[in-house]
N, C-alpha and C. Protein backbone atom coordinates (compact mmCIF):
# COMPACT_ATOMS: atom_id res chain seq x y z
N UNK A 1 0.23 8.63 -11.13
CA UNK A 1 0.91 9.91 -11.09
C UNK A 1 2.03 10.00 -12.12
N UNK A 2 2.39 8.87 -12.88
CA UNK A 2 3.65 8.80 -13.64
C UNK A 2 2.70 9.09 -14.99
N UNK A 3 3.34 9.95 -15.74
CA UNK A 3 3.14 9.96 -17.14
C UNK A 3 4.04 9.43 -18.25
N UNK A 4 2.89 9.01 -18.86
CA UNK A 4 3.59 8.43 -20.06
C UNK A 4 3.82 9.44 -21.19
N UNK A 5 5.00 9.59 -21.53
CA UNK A 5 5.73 10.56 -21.57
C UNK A 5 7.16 10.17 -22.75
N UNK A 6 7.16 8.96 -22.45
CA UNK A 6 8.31 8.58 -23.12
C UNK A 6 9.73 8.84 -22.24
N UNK A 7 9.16 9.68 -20.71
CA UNK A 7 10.45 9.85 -19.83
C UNK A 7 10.37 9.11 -18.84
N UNK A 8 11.29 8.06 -18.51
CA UNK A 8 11.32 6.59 -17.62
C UNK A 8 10.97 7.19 -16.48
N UNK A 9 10.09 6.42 -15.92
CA UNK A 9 9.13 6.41 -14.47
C UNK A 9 10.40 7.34 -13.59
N UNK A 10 11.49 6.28 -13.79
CA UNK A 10 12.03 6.74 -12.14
C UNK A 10 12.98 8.16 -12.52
N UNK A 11 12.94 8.68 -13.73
CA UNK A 11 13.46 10.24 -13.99
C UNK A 11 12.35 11.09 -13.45
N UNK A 12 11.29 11.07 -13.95
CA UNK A 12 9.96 11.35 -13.69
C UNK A 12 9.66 11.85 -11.94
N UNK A 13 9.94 10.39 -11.17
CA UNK A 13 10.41 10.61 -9.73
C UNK A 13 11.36 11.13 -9.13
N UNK A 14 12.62 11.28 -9.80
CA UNK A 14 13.79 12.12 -9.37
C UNK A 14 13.31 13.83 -9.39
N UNK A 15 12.98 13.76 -10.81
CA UNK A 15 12.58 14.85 -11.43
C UNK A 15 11.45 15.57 -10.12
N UNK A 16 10.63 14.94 -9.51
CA UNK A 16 9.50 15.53 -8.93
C UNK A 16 10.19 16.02 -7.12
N UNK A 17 10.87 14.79 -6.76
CA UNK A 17 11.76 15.23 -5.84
C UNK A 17 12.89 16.05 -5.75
N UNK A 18 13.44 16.52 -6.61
CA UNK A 18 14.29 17.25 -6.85
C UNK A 18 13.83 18.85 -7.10
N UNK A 19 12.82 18.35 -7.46
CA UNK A 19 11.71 19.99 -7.31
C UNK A 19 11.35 20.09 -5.93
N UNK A 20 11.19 19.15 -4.99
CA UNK A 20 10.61 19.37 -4.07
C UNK A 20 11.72 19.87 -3.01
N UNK A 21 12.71 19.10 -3.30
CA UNK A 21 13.85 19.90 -2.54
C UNK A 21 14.15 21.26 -2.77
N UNK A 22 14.34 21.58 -4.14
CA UNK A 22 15.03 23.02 -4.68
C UNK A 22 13.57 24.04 -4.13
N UNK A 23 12.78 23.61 -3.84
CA UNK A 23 11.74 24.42 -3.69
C UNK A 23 11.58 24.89 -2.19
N UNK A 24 12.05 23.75 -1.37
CA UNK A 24 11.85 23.49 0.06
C UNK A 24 10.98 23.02 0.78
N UNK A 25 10.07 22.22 0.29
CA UNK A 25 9.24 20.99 0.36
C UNK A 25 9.69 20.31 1.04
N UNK A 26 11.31 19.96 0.77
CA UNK A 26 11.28 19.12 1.33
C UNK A 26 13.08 19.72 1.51
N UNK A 27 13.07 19.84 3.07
CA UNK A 27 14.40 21.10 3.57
C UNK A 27 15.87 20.25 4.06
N UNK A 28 17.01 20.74 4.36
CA UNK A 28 17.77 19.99 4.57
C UNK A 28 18.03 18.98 6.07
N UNK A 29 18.02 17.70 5.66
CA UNK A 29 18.00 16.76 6.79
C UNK A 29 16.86 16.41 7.28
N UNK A 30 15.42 16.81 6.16
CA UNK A 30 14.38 15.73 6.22
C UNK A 30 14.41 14.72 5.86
N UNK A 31 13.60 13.55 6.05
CA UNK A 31 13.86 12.44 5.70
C UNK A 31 12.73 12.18 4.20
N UNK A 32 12.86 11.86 3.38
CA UNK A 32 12.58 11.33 2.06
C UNK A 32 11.39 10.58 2.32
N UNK A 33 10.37 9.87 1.76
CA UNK A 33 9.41 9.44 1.80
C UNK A 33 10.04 8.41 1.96
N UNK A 34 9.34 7.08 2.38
CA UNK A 34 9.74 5.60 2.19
C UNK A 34 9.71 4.90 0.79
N UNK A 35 10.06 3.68 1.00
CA UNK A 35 10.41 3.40 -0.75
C UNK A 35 8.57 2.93 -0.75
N UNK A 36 8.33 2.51 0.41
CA UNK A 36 7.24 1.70 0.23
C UNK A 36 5.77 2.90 0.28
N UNK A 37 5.56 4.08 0.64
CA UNK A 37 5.25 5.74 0.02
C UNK A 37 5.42 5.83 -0.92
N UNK A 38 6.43 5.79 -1.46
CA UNK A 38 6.68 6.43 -2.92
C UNK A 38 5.98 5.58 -3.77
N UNK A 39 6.31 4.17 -3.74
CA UNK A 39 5.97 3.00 -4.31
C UNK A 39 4.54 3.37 -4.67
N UNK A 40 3.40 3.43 -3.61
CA UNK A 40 2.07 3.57 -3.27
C UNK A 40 1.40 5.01 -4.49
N UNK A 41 2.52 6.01 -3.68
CA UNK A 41 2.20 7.17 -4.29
C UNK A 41 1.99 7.61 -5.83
N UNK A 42 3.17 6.51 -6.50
CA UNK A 42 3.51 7.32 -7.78
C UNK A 42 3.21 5.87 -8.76
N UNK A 43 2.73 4.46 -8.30
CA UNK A 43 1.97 3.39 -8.50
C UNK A 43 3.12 2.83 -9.19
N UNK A 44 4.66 2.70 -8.68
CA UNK A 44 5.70 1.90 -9.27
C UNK A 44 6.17 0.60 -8.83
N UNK A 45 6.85 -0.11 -8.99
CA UNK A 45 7.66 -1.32 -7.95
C UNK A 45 8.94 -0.49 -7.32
N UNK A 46 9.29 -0.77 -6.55
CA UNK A 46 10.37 -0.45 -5.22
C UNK A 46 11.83 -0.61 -6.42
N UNK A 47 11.77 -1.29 -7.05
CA UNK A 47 13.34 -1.09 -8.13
C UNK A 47 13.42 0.40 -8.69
N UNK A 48 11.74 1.22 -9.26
CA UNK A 48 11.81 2.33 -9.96
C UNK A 48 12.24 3.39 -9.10
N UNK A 49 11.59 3.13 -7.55
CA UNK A 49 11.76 4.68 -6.59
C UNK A 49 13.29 4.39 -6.43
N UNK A 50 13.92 2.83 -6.35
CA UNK A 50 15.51 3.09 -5.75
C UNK A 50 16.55 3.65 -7.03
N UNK A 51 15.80 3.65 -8.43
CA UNK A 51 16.53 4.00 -9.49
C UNK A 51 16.59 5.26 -9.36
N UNK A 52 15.38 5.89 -8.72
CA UNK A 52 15.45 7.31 -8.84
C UNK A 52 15.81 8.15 -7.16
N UNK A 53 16.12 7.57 -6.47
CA UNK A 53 16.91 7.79 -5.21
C UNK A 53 18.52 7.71 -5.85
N UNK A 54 18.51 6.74 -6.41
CA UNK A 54 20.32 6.47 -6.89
C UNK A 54 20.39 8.09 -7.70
N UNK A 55 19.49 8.38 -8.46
CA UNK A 55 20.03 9.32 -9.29
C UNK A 55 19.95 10.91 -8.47
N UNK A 56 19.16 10.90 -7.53
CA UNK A 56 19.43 11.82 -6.20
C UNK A 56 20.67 12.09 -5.54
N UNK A 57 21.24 10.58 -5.41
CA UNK A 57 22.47 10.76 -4.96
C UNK A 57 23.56 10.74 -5.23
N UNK A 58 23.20 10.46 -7.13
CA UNK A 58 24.46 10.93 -7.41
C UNK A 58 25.07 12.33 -7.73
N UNK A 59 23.80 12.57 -7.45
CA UNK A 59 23.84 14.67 -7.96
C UNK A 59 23.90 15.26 -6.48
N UNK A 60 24.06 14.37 -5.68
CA UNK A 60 24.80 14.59 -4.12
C UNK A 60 23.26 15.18 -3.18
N UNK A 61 22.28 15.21 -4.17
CA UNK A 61 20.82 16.02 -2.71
C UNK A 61 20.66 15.38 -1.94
N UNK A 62 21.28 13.51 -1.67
CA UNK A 62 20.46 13.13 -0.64
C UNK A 62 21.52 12.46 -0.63
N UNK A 63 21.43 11.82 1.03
CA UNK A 63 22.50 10.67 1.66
C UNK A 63 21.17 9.31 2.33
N UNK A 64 21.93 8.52 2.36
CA UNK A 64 20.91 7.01 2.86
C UNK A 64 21.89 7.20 4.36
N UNK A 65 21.04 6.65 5.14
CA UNK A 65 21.87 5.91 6.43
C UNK A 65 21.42 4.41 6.41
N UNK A 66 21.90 3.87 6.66
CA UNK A 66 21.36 2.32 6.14
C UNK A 66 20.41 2.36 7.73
N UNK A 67 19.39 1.77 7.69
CA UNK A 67 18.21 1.55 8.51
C UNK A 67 17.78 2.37 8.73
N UNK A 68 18.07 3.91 8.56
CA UNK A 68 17.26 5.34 8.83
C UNK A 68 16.15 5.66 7.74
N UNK A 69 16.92 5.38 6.54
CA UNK A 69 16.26 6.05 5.50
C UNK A 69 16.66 7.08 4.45
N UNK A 70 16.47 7.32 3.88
CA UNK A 70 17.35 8.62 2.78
C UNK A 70 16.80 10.19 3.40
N UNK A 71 17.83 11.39 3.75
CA UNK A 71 17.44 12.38 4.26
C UNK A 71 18.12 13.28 2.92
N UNK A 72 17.68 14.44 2.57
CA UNK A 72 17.96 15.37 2.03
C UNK A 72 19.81 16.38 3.01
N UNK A 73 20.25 16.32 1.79
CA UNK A 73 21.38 16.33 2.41
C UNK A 73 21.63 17.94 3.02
N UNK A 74 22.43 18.03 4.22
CA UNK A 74 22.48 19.06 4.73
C UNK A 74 23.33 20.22 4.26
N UNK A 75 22.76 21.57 4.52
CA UNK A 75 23.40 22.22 3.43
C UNK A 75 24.74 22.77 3.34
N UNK A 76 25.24 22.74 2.64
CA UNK A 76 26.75 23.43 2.80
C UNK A 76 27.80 21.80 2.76
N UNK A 77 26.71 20.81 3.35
CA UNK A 77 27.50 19.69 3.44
C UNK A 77 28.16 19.16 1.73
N UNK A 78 30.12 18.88 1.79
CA UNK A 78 29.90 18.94 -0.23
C UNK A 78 30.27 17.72 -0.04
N UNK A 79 29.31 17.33 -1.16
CA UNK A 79 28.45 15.88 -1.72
C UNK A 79 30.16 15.49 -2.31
N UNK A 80 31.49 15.80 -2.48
CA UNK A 80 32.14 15.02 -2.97
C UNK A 80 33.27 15.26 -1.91
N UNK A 81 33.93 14.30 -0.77
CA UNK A 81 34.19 14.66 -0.08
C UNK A 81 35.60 15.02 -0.44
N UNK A 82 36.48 13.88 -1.33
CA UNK A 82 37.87 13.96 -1.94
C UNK A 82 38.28 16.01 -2.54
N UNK A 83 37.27 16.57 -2.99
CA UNK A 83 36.92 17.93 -3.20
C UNK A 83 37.40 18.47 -4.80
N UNK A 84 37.20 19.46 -5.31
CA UNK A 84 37.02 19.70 -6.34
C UNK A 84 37.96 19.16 -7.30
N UNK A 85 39.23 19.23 -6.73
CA UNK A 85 40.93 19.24 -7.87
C UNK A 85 40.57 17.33 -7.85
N UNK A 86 40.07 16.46 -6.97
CA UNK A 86 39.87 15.24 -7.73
C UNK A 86 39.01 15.16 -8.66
N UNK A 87 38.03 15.58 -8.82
CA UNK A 87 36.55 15.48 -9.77
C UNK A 87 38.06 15.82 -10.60
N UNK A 88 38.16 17.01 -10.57
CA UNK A 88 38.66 17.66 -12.11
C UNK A 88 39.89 16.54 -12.51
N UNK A 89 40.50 16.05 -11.79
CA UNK A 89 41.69 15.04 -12.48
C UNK A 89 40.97 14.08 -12.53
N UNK A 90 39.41 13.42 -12.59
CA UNK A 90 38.68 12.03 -13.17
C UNK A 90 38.24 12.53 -14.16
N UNK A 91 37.49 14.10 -14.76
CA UNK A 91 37.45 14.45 -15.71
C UNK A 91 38.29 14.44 -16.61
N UNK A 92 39.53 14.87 -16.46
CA UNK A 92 40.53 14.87 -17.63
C UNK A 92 40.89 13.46 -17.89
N UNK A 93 41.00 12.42 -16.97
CA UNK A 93 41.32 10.96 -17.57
C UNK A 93 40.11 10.36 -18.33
N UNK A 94 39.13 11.04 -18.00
CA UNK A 94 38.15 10.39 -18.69
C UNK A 94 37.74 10.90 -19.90
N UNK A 95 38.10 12.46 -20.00
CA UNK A 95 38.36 12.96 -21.49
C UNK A 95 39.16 12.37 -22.04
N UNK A 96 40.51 11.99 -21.58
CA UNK A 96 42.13 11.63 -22.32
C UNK A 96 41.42 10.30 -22.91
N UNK A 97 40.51 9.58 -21.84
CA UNK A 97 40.62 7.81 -22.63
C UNK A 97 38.93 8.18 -23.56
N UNK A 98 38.61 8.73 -23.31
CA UNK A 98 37.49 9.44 -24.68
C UNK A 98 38.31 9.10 -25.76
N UNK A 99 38.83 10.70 -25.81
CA UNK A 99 39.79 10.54 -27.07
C UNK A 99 40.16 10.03 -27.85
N UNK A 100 41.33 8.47 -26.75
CA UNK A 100 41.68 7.95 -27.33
C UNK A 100 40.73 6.65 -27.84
N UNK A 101 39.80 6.66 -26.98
CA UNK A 101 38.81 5.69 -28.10
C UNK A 101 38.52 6.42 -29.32
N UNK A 102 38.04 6.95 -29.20
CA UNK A 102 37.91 8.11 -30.34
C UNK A 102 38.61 7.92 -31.63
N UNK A 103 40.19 8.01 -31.67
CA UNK A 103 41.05 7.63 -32.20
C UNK A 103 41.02 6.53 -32.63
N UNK A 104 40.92 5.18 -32.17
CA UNK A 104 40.99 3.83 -32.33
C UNK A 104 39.65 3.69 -32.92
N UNK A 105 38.39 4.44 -33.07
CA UNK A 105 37.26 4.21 -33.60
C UNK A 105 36.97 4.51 -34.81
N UNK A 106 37.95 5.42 -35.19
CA UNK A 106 38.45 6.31 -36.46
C UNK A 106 39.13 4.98 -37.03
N UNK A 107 40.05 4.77 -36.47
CA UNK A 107 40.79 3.47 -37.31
C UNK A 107 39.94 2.22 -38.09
N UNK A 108 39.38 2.06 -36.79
CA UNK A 108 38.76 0.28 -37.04
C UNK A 108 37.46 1.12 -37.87
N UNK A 109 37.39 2.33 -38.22
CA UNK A 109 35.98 2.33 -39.31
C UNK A 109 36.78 2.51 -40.53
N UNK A 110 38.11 3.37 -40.13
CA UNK A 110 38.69 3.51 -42.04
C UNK A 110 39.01 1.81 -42.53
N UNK A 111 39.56 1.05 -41.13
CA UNK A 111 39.91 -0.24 -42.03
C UNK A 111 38.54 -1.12 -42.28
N UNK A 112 37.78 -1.19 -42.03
CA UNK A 112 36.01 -1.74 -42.40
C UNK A 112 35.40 -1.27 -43.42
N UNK A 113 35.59 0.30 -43.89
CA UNK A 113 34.79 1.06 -44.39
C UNK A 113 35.77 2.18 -45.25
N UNK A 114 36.89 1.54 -46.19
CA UNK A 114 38.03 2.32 -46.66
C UNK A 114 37.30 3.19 -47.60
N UNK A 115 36.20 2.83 -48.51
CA UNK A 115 35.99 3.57 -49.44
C UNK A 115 34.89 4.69 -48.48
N UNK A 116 34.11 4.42 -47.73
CA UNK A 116 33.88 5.68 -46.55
C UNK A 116 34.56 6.61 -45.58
N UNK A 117 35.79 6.18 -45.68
CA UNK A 117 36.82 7.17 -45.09
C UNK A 117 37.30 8.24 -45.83
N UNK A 118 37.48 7.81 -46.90
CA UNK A 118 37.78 8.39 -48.59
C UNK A 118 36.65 10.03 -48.45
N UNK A 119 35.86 9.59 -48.37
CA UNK A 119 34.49 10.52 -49.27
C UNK A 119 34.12 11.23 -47.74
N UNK A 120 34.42 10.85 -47.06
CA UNK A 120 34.13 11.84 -45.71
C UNK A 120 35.12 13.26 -45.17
């Protein structure tokens, strides 16, 4: 069921579950296929379906209960509990230290590469 594609198996699987949710296939506070289903289904090893469960949950659609299983998360429930004004102050530190790599990357290429700093 996975195509070769050049897009890694377990995007492929996120990708297909994530349709299945937004669609309602699969509704809030069902439970997710098993790893060892999915495994079967989409002909991967159990590392690819948990790569692509991780990336489920980091876009908040699904929660694990440890021995239950992964359920599609319930709705209205928000996937970041700390709430919006933290996201936005990890964004800006993580822009600020961007930056300043940024800065320091500029440096260490003009001092490596002086006559390419010149002509740029």
């Amino acid at each position: 069921m996975i195509e070769k594609s050049g897009v890694p198996a377990y995007l492929q699987i996120a990708d297909r579950l994530r349709e299945m949710i937004q669609q309602g296939v699969l509704e809030p506070e069902d439970s997710l296929p098993s790893t060892a289903q999915l495994c079967d289904q989409y002909g991967v090893s159990a590392s690819v379906v948990k790569a692509a469960i991780s990336v489920l949950r980091t876009e908040g659609l699904v929660i694990g209960q440890q021995g239950k299983g992964v359920f599609v998360r319930p709705a209205g429930q928000n996937p970041h509990p700390e709430g919006d004004d933290a996201l936005i102050a990890q964004l800006d530190e993580i822009q600020s230290a961007i930056q300043d790599l940024s800065g320091r990357m500029a440096a260490i290429e003009a001092a490596v590469f002086p006559k390419r700093a010149r002509t740029d």
